[in-house]
Protein backbone atom coordinates (compact mmCIF):
# COMPACT_ATOMS: atom_id res chain seq x y z
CA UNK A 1 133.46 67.52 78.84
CA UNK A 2 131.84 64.60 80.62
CA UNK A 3 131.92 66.34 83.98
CA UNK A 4 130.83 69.64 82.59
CA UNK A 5 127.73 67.25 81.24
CA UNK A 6 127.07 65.32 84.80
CA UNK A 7 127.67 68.94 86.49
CA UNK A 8 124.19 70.46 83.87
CA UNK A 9 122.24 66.71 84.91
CA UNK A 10 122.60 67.10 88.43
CA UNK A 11 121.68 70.64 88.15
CA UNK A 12 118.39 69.99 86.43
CA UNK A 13 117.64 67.29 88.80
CA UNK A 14 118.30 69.23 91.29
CA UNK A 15 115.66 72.12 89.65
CA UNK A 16 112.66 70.00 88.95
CA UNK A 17 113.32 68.00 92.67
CA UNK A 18 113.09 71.36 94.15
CA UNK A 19 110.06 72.76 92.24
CA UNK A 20 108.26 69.42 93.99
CA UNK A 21 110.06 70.91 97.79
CA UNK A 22 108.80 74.24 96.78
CA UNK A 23 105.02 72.97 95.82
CA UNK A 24 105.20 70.87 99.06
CA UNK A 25 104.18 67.78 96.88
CA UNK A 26 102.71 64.72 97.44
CA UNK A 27 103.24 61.29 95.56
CA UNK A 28 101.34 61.72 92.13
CA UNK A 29 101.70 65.58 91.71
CA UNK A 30 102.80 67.05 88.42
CA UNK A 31 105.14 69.58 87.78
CA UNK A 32 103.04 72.74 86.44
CA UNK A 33 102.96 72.20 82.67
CA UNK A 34 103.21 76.27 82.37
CA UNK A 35 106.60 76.16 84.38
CA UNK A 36 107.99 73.46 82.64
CA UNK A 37 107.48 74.50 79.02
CA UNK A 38 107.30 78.15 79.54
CA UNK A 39 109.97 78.85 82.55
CA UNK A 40 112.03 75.82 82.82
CA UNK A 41 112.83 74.72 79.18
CA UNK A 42 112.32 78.07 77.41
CA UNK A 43 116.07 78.64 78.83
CA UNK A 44 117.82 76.02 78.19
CA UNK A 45 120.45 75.97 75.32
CA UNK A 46 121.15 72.25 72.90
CA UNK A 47 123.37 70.68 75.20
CA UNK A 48 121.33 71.93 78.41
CA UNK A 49 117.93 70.69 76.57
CA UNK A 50 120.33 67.05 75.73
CA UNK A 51 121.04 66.56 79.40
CA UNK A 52 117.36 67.18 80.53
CA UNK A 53 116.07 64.69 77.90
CA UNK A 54 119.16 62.15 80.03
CA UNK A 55 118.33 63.22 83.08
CA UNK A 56 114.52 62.98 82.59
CA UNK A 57 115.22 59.41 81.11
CA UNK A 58 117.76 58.34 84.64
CA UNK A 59 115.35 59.88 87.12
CA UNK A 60 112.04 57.80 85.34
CA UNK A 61 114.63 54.39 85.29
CA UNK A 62 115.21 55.44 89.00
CA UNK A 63 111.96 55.65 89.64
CA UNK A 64 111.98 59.24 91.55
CA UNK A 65 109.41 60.51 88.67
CA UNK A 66 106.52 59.23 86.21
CA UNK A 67 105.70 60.30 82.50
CA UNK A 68 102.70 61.94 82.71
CA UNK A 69 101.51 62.04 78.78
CA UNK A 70 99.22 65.11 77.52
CA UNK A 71 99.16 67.40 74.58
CA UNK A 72 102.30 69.19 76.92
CA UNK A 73 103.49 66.03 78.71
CA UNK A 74 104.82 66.69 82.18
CA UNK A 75 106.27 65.01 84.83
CA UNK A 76 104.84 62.93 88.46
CA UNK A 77 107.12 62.68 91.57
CA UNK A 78 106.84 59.49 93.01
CA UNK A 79 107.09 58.35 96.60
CA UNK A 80 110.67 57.10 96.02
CA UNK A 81 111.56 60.75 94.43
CA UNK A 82 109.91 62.11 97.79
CA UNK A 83 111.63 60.05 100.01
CA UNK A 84 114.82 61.06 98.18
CA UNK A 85 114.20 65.21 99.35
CA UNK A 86 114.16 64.60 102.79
């Protein structure tokens, strides 16, 4: 079960590193607040939605994104998270 868990983290990391490829981001940029909400999380089952609230969590510790607070919080890359798409 743990590896099933790690296997749904890496792919969200994964998703939301790759939305910041695709938007050709710079340090400070948000992920789109409409995507997030509306695209991204609107399909994700419980344990999907308890492995994005980890992997949000890891990936903010890591530094590779910022909170970015709002009546629908989103989420900054950083340079570090940059640095790590390359």
């Amino acid at each position: 079960m743990g590896q099933h868990r790690e296997a749904i983290k890496m792919a969200i990391k994964d998703e939301f590193l790759g939305r910041f490829r695709s938007m050709k981001a710079k340090a400070g940029d948000v992920l789109p607040v409409g995507w997030l909400y509306d695209d991204f999380m609107a399909n994700l089952n419980d344990k999907e939605q308890k492995a994005l609230e980890e992997i949000i969590n890891e990936m903010i510790r890591e530094g590779l994104i910022e909170y970015v607070g709002g009546p629908r919080p989103t989420y900054a890359v950083t340079q570090k998270g940059l640095d790590i798409l390359c």
